[in-house]
C-alpha atoms as a PDB file:
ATOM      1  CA  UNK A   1      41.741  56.284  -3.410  1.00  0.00           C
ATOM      2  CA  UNK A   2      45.018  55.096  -2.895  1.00  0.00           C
ATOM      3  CA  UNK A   3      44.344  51.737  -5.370  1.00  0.00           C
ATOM      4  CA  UNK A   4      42.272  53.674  -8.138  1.00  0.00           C
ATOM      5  CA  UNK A   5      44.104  56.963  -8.144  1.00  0.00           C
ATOM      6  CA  UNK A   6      40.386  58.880  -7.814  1.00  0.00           C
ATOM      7  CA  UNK A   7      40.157  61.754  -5.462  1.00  0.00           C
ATOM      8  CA  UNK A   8      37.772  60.723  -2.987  1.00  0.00           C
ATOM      9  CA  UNK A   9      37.809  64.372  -1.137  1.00  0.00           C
ATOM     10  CA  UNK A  10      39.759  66.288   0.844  1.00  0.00           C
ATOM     11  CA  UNK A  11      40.852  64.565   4.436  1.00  0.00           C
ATOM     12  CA  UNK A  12      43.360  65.054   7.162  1.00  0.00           C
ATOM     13  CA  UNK A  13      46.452  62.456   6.447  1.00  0.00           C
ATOM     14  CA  UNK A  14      45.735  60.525   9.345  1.00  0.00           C
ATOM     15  CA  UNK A  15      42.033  60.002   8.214  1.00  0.00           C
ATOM     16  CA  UNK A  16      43.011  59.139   4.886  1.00  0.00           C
ATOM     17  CA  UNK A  17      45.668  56.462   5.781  1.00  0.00           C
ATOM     18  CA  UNK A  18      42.537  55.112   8.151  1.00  0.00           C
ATOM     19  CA  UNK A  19      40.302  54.611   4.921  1.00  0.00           C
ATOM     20  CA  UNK A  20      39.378  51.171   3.929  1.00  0.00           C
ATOM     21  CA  UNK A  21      37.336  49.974   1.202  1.00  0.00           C
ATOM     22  CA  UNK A  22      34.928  47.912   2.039  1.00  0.00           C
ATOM     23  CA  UNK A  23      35.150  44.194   0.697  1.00  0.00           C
ATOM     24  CA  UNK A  24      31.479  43.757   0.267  1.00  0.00           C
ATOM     25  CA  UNK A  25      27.978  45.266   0.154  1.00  0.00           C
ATOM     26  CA  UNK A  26      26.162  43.632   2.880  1.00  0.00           C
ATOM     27  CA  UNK A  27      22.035  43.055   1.802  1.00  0.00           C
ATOM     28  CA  UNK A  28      19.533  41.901   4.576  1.00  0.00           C
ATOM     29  CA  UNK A  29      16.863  40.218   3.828  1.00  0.00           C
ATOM     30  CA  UNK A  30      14.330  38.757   6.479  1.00  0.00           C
ATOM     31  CA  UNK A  31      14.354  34.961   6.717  1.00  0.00           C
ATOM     32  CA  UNK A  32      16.619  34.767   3.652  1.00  0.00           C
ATOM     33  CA  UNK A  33      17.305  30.904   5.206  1.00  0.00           C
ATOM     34  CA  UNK A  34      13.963  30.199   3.959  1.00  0.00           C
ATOM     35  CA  UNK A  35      12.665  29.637   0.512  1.00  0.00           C
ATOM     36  CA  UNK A  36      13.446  32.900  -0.707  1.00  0.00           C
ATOM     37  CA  UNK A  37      17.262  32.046  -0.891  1.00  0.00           C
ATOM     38  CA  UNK A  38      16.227  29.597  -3.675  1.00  0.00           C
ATOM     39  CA  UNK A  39      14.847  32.078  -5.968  1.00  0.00           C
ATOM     40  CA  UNK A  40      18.010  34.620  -5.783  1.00  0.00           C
ATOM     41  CA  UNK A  41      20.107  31.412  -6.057  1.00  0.00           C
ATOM     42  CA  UNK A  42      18.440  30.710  -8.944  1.00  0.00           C
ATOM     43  CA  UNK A  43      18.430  33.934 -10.506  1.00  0.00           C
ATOM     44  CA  UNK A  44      22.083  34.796 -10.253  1.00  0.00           C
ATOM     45  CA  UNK A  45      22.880  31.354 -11.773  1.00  0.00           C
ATOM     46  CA  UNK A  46      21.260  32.019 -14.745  1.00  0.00           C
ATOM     47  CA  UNK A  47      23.451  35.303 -14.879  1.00  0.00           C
ATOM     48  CA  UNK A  48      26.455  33.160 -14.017  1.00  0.00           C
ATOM     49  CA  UNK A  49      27.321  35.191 -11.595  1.00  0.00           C
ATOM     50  CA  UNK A  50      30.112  33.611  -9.142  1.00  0.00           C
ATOM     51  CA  UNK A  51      28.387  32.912  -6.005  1.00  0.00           C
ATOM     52  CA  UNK A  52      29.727  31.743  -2.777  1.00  0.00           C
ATOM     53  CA  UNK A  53      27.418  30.063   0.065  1.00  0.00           C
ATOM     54  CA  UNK A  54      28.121  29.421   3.728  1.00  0.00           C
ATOM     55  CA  UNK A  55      25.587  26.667   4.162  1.00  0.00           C
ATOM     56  CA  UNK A  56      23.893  25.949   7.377  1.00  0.00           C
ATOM     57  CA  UNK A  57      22.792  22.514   5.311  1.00  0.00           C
ATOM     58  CA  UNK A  58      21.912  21.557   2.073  1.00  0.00           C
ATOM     59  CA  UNK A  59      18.842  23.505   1.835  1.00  0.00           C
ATOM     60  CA  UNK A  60      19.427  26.350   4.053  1.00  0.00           C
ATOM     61  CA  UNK A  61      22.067  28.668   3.818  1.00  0.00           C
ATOM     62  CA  UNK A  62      23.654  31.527   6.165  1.00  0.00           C
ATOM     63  CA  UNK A  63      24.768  33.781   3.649  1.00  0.00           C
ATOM     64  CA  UNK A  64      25.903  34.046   0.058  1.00  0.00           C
ATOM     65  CA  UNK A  65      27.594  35.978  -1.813  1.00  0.00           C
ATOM     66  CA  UNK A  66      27.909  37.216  -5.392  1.00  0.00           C
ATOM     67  CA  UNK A  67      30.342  38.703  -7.294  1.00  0.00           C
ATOM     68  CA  UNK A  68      28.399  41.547  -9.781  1.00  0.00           C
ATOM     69  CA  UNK A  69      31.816  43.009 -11.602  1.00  0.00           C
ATOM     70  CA  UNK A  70      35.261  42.382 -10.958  1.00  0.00           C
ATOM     71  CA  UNK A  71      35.976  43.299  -7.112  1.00  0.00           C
ATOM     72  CA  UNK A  72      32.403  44.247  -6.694  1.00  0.00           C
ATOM     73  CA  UNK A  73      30.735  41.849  -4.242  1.00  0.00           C
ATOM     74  CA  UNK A  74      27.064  41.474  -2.390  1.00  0.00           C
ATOM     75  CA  UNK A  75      26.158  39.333   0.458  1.00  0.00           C
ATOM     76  CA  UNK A  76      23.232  38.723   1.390  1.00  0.00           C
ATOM     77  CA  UNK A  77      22.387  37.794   4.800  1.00  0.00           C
ATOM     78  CA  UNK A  78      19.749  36.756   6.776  1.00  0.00           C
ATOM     79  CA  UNK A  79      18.547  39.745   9.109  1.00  0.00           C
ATOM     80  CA  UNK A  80      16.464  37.323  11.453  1.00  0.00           C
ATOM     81  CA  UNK A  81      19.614  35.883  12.295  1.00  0.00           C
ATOM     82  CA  UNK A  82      20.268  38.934  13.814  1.00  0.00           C
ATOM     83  CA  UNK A  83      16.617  39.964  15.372  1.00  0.00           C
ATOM     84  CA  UNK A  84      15.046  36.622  15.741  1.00  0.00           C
ATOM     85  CA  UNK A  85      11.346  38.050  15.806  1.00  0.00           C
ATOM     86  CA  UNK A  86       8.407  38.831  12.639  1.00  0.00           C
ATOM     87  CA  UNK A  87       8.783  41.853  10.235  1.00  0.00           C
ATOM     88  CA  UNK A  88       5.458  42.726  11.773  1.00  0.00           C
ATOM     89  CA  UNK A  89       6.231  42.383  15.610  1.00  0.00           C
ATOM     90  CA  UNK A  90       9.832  44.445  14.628  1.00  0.00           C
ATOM     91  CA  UNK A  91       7.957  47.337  12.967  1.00  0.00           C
ATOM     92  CA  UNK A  92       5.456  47.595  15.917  1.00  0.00           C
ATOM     93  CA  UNK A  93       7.927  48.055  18.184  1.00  0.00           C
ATOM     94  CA  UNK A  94       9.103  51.319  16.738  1.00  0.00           C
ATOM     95  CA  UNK A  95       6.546  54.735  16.746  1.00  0.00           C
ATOM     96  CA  UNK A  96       6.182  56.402  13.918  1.00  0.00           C
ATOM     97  CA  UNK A  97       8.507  59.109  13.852  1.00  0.00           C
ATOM     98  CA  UNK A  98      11.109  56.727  14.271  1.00  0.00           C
ATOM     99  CA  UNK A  99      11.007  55.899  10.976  1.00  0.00           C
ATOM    100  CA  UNK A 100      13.110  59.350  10.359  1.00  0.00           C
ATOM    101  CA  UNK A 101      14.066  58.432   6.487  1.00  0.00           C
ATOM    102  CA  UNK A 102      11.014  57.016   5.301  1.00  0.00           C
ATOM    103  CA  UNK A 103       9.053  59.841   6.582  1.00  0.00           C
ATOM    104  CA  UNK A 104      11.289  61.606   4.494  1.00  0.00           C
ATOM    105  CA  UNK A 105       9.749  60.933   0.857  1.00  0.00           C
ATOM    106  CA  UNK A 106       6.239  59.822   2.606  1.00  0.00           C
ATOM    107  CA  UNK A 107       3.775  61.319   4.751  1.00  0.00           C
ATOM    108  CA  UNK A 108       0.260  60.596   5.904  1.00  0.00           C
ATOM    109  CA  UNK A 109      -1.708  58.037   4.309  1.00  0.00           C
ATOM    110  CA  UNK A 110       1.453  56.776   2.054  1.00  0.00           C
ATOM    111  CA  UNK A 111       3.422  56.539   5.113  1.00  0.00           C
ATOM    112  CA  UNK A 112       0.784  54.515   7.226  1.00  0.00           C
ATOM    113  CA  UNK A 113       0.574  52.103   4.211  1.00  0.00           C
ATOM    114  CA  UNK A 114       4.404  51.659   4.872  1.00  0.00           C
ATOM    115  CA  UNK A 115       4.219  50.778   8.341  1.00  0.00           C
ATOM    116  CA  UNK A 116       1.632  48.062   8.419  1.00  0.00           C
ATOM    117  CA  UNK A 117       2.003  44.578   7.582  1.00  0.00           C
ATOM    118  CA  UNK A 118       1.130  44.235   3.939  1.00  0.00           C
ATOM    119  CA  UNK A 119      -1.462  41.551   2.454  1.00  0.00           C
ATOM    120  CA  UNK A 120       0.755  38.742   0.402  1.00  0.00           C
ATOM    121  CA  UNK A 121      -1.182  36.866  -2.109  1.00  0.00           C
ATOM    122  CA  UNK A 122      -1.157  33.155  -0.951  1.00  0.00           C
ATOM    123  CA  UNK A 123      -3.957  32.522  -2.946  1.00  0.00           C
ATOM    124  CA  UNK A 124      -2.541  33.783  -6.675  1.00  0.00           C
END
């Protein structure tokens, strides 16, 4: 790593000079714009964590982003931005053995659990 020092592995020099850290971990969450922006907003603040928002208004933002350590930064953005249809109707659309990594850890019953919508408590 040409700002730490740390051997990162061995690489051809023109691969190596084409290395770039990235600035930011991106995290995608589905219809962050909602409510659920609130409650992470929320959270980090209590951390006083530095956070940054791109606001769409004053309730609903794009993105955000939070710095965790020095040079260490998340942003978490709003994946229906990107795929404007449900969780549900976005699953469905793939078969099951396209779901290559999570078939990975589970299989059979575990792994059907995974790929159908889930029951959310409303009423708790």
């Amino acid at each position: 790593d040409h700002l730490t020092g740390k051997f990162r592995g061995m690489a051809h020099n023109s691969c190596n000079l084409k290395f770039k850290k990235p600035h930011f971990l991106p995290v995608f969450v589905h219809n962050l714009s909602g409510y659920d922006t609130h409650l992470f907003i929320k959270m980090f603040g209590l951390n006083n964590e530095t956070i940054k928002v791109i606001p769409n208004n004053e309730e609903r933002y794009i993105s955000y982003t939070i710095e965790v350590e020095r040079g260490v930064k998340i942003r978490f953005l709003d994946s229906l931005k990107f795929m404007a249809s449900s969780l549900d109707k976005l699953a469905k659309n793939l078969s099951p053995d396209q779901f290559r990594h999570t078939s990975k850890f589970y299989q059979g019953e575990k792994l059907e659990l995974l790929l159908k919508k889930g029951v959310y408590p409303y009423d708790y």
